[in-house]
N, C-alpha and C. Protein backbone atom coordinates (compact mmCIF):
# COMPACT_ATOMS: atom_id res chain seq x y z
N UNK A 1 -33.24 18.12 -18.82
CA UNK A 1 -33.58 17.41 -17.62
C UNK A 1 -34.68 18.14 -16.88
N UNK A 2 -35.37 19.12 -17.72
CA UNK A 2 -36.58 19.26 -17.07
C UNK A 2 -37.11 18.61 -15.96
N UNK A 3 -37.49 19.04 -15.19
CA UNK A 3 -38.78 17.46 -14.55
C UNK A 3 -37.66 16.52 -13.78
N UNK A 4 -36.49 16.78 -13.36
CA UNK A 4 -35.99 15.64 -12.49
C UNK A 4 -36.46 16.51 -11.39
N UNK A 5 -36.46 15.25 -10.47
CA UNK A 5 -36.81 15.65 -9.03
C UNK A 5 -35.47 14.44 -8.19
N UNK A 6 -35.62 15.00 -7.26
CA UNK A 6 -34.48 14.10 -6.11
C UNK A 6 -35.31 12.90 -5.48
N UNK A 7 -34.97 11.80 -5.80
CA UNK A 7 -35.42 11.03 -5.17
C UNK A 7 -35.22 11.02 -3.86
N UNK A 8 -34.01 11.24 -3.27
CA UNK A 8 -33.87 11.19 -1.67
C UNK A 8 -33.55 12.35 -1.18
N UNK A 9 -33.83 12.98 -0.18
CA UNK A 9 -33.69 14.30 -0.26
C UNK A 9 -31.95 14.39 0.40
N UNK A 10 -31.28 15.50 0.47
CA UNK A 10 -29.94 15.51 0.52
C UNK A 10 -29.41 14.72 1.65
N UNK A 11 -30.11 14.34 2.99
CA UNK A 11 -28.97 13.75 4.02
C UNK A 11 -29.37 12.80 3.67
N UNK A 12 -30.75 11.45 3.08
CA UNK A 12 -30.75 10.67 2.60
C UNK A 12 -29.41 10.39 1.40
N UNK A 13 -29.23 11.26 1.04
CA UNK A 13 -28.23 11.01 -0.24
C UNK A 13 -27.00 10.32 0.63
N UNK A 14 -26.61 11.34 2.02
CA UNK A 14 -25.54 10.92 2.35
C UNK A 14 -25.60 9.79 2.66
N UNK A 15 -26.22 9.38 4.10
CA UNK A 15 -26.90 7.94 4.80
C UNK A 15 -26.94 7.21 3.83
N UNK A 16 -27.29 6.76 2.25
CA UNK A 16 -26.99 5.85 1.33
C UNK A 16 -25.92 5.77 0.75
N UNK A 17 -25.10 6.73 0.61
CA UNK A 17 -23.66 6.36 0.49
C UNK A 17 -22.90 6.17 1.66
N UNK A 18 -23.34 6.32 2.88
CA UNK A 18 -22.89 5.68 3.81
C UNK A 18 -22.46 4.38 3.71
N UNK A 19 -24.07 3.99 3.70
CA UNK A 19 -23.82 2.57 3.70
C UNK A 19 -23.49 1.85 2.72
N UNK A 20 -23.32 2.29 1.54
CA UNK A 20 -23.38 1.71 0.09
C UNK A 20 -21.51 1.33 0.53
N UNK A 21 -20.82 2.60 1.13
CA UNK A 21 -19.24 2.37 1.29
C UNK A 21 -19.17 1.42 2.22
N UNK A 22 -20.03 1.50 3.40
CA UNK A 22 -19.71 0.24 4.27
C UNK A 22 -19.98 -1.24 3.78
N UNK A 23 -21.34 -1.18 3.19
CA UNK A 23 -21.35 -2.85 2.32
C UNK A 23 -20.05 -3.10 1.40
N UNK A 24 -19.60 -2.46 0.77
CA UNK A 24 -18.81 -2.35 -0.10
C UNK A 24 -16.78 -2.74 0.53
N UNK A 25 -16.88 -2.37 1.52
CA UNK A 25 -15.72 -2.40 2.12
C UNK A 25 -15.98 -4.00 2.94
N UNK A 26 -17.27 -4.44 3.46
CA UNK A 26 -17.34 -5.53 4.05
C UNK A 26 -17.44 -5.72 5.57
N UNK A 27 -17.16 -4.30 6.15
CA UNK A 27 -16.96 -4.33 7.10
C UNK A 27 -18.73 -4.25 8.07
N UNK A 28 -19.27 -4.05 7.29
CA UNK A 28 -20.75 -3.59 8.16
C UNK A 28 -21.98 -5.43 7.64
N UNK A 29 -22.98 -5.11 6.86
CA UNK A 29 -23.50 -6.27 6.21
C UNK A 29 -22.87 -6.98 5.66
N UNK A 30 -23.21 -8.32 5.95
CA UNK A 30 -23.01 -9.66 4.72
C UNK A 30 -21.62 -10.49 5.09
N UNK A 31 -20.39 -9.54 5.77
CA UNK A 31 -19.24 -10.47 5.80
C UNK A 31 -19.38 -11.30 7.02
N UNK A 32 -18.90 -12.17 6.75
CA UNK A 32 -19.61 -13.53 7.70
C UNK A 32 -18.21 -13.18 8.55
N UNK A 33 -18.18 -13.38 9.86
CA UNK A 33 -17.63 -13.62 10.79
C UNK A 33 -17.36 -14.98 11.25
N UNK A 34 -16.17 -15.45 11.10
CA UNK A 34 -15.49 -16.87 11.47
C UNK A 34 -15.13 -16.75 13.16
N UNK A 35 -15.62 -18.22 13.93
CA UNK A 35 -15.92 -18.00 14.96
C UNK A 35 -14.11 -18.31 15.62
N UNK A 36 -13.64 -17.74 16.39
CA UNK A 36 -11.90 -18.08 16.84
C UNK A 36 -11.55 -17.87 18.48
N UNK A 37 -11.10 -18.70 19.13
CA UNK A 37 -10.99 -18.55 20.64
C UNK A 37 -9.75 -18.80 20.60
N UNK A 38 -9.50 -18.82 22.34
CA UNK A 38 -7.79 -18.78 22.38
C UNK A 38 -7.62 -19.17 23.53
N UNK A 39 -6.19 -19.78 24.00
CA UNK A 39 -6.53 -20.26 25.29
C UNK A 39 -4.63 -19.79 25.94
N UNK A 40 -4.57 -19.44 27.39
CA UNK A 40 -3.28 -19.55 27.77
C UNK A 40 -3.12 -20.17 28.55
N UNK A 41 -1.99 -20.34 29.05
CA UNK A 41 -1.19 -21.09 30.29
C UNK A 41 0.38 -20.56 30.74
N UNK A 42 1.06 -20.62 31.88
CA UNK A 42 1.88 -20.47 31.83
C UNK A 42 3.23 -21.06 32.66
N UNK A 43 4.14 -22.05 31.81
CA UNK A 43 5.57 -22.42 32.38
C UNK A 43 6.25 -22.06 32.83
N UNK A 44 6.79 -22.33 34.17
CA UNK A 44 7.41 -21.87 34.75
C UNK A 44 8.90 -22.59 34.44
N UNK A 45 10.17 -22.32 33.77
CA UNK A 45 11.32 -22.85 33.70
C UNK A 45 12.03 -22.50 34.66
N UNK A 46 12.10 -22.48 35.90
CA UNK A 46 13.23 -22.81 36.74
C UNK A 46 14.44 -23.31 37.12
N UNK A 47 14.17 -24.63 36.26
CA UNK A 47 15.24 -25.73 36.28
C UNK A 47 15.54 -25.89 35.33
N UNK A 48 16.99 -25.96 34.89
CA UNK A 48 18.08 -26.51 33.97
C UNK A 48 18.57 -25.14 33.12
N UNK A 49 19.03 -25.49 31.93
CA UNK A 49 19.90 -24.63 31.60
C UNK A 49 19.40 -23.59 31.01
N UNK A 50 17.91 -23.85 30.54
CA UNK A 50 17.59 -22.56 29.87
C UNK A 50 15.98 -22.22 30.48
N UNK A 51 16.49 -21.04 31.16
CA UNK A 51 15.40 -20.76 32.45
C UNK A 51 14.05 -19.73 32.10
N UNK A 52 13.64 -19.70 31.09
CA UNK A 52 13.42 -19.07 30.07
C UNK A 52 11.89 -19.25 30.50
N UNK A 53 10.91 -18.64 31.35
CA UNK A 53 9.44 -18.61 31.03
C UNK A 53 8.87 -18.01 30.55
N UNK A 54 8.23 -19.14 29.66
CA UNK A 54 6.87 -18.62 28.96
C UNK A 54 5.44 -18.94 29.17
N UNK A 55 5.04 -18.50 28.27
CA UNK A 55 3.94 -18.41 28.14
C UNK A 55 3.24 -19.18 27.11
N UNK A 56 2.51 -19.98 26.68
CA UNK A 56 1.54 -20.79 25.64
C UNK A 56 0.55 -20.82 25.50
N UNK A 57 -0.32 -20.76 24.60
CA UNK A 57 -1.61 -21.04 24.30
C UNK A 57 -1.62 -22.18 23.21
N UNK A 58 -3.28 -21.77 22.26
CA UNK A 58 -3.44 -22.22 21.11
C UNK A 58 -4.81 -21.30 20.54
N UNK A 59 -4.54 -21.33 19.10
CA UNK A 59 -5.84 -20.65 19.32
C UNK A 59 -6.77 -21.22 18.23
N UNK A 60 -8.36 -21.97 18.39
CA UNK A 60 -8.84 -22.74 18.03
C UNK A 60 -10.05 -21.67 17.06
N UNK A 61 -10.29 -22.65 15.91
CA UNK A 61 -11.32 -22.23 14.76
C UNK A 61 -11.73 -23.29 13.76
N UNK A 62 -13.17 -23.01 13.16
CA UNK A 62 -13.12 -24.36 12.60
C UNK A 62 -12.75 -24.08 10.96
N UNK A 63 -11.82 -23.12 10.71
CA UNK A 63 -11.26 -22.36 9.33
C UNK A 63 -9.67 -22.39 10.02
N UNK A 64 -9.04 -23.16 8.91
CA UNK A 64 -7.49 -23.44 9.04
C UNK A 64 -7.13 -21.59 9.43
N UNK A 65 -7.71 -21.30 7.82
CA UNK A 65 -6.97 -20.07 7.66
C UNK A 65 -7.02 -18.75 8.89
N UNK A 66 -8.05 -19.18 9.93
CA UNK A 66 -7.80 -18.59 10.91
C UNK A 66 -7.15 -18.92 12.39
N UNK A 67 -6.55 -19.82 12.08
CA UNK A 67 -5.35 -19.95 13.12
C UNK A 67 -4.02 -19.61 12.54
N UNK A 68 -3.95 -19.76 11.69
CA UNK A 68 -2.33 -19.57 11.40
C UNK A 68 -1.42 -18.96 10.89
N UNK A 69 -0.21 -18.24 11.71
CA UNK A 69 0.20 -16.71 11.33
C UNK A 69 -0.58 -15.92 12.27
N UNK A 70 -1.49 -15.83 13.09
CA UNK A 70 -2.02 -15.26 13.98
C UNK A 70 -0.98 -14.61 14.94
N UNK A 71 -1.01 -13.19 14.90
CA UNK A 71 -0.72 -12.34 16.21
C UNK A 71 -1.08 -12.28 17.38
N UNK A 72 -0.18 -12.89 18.40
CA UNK A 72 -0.82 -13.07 19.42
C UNK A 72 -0.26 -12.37 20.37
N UNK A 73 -0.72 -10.97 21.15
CA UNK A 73 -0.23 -10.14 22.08
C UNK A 73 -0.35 -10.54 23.50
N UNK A 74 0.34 -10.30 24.27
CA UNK A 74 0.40 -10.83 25.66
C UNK A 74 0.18 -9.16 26.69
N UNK A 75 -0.83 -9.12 27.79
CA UNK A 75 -1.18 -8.20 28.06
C UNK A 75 -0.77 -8.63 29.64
N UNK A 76 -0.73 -7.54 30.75
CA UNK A 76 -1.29 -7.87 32.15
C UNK A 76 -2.09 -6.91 32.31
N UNK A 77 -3.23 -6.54 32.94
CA UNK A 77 -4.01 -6.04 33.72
C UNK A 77 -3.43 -5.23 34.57
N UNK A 78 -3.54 -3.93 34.93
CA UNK A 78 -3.74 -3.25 35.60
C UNK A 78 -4.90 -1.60 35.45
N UNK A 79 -4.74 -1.01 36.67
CA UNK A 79 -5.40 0.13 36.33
C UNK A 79 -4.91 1.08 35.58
N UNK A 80 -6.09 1.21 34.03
CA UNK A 80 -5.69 2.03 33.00
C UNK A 80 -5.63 1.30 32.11
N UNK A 81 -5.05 1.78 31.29
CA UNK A 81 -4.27 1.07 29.55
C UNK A 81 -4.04 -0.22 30.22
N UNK A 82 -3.89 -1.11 30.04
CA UNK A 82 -3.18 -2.63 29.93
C UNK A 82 -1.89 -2.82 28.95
N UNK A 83 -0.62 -2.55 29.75
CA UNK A 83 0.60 -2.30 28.81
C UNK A 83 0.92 -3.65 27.87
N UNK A 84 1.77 -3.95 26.88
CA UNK A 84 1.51 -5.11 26.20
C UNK A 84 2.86 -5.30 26.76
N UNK A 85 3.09 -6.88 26.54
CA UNK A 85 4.07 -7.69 27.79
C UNK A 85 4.77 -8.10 26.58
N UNK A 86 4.35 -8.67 25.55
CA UNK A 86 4.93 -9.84 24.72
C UNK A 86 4.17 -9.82 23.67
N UNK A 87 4.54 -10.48 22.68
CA UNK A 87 3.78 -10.87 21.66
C UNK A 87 4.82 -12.10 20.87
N UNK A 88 3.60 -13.20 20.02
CA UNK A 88 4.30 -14.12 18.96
C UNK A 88 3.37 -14.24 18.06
N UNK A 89 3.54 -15.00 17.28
CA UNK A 89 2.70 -15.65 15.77
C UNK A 89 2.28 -16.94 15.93
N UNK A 90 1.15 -17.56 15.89
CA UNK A 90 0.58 -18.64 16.47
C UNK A 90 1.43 -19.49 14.92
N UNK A 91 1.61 -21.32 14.77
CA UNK A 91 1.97 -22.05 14.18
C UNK A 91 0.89 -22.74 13.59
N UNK A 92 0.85 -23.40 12.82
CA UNK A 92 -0.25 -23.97 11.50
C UNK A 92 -0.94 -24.98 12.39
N UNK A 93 -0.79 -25.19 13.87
CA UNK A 93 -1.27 -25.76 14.26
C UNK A 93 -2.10 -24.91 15.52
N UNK A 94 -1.76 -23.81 15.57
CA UNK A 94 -2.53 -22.93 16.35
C UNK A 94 -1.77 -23.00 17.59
N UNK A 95 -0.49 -23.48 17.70
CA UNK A 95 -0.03 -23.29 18.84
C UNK A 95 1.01 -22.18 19.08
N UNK A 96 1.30 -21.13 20.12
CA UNK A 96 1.82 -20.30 20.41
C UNK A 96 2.52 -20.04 21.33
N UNK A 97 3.99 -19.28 21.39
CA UNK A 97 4.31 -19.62 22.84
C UNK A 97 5.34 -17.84 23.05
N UNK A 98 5.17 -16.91 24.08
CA UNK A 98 5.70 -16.22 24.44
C UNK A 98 6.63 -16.03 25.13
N UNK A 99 7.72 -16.03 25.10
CA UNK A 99 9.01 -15.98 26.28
C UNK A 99 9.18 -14.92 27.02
N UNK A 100 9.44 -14.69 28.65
CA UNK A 100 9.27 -14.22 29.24
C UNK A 100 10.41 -14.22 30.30
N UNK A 101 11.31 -14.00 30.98
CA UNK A 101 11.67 -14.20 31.90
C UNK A 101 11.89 -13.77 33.15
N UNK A 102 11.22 -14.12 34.23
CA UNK A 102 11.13 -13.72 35.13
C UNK A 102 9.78 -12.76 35.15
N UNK A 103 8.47 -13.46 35.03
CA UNK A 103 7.38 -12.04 35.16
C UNK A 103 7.34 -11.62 36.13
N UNK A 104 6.08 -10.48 36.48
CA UNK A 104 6.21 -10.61 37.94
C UNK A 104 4.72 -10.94 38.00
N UNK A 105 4.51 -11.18 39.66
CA UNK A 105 3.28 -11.97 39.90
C UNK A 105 2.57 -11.05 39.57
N UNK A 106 1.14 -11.59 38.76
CA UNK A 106 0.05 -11.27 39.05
C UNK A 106 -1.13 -11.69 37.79
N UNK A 107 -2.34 -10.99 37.29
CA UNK A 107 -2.78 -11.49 36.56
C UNK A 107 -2.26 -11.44 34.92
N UNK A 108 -2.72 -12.35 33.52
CA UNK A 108 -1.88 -12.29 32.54
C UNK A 108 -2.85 -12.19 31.50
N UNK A 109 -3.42 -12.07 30.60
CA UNK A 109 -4.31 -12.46 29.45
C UNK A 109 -3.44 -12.43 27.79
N UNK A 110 -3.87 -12.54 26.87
CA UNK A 110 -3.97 -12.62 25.39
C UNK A 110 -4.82 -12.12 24.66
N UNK A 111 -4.79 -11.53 23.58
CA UNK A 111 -5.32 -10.95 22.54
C UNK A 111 -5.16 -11.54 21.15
N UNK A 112 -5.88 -11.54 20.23
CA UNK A 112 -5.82 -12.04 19.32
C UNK A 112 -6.60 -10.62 18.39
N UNK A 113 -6.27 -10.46 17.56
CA UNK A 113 -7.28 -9.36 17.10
C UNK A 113 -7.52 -9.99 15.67
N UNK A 114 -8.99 -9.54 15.40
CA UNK A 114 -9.57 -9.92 13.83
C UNK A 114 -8.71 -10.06 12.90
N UNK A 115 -8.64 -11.10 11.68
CA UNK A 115 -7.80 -11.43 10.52
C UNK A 115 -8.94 -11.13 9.38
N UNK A 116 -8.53 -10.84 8.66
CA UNK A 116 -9.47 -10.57 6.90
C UNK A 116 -8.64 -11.92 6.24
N UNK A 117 -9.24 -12.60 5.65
CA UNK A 117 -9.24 -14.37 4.72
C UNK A 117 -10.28 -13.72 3.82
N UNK A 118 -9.50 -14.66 2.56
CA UNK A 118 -10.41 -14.85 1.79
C UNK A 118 -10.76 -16.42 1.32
N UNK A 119 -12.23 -16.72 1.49
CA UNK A 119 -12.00 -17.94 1.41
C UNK A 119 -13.41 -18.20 0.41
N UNK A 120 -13.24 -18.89 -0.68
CA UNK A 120 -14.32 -19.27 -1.68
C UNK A 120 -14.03 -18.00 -2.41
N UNK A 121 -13.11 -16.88 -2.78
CA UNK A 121 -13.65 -15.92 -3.53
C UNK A 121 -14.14 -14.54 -3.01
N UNK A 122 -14.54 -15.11 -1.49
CA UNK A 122 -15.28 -14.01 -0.64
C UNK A 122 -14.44 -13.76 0.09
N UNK A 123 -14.84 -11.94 0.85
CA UNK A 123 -14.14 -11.67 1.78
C UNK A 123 -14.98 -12.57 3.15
N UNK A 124 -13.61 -12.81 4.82
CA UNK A 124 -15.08 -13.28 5.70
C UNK A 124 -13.61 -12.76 7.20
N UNK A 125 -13.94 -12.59 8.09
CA UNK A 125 -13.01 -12.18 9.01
C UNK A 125 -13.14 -13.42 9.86
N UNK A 126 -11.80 -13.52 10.42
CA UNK A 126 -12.01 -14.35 11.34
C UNK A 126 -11.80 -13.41 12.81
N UNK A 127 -12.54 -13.78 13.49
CA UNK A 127 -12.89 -13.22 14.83
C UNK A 127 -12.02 -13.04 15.89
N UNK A 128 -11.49 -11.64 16.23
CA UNK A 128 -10.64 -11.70 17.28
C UNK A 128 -11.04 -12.46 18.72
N UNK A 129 -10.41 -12.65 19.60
CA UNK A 129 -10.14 -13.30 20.43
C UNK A 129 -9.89 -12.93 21.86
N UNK A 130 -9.79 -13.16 23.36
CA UNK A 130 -9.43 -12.69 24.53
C UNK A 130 -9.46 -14.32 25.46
N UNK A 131 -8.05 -14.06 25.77
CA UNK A 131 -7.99 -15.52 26.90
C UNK A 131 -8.70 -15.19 28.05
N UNK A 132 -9.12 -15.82 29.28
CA UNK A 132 -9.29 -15.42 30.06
C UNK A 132 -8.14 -14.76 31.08
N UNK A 133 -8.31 -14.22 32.17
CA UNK A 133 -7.13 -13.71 32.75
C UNK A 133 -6.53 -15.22 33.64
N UNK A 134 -5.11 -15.44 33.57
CA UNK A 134 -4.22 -15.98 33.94
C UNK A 134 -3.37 -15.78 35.13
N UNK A 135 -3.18 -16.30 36.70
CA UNK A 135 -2.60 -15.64 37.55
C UNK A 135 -1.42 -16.43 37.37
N UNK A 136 -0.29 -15.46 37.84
CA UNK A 136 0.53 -16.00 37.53
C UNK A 136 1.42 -15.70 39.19
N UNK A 137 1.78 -17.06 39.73
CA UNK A 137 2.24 -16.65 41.08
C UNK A 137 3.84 -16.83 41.16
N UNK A 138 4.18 -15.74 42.50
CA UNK A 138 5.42 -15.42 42.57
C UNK A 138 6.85 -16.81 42.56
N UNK A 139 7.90 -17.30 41.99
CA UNK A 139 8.72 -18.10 42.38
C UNK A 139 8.66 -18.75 43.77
């Protein structure tokens, strides 16, 4: 091997296997991102026998496979971390519903975080998600 020379010199070497692992994993170029939103609301059960409030959304995409089976975390807002309240699994129809009873007032949101699908053969993510914030007022 006389006569080889380095084509890239050594941190080039790294920086191309950088990225050679990130294309490769899908997570950087080429994997298409599926577009996914989410929406909440929240019931107040007061009346009758099962007093039980929740919480509902849905969460909309124009790929089945990213609505359904979806994790859907329930957050409130405050200063700091945002502790998690709840969580469910959205239905084949993208609808979701969190039980709750008795929150206490104030603001509420949702999370949805990125799904990996494979769809045609290919990898493609479908796109996590954030409701807007939700107030939720006292009884």
């Amino acid at each position: 091997m006389a006569g080889f020379k380095h084509v890239l010199p050594p941190r080039g070497i790294a920086a191309g296997l950088v990225l050679i692992l990130a294309m490769a994993g899908g997570v950087a170029f080429g994997a298409a991102q599926i577009p996914t939103s989410t929406s909440i609301t929240f019931i107040n059960r007061d009346i009758g026998v099962d007093r039980t409030d929740y919480f509902a959304g849905q969460i909309l995409s124009p790929k089945s496979r990213c609505v359904v089976g979806r994790k859907v975390r329930l957050f409130r807002p405050v200063g700091g971390p945002d502790p998690r309240i709840g969580s469910g699994r959205s239905k084949r129809s993208g609808l979701w519903t969190i039980g709750k009873e008795d929150p206490h007032f104030g603001f509420y949101y949702v999370k949805v975080f990125r799904k990996r699908v494979t769809v045609g053969g290919r990898t493609r993510f479908c796109k996590g998600a954030r409701s807007g914030n939700l107030p939720v007022e006292p009884n």
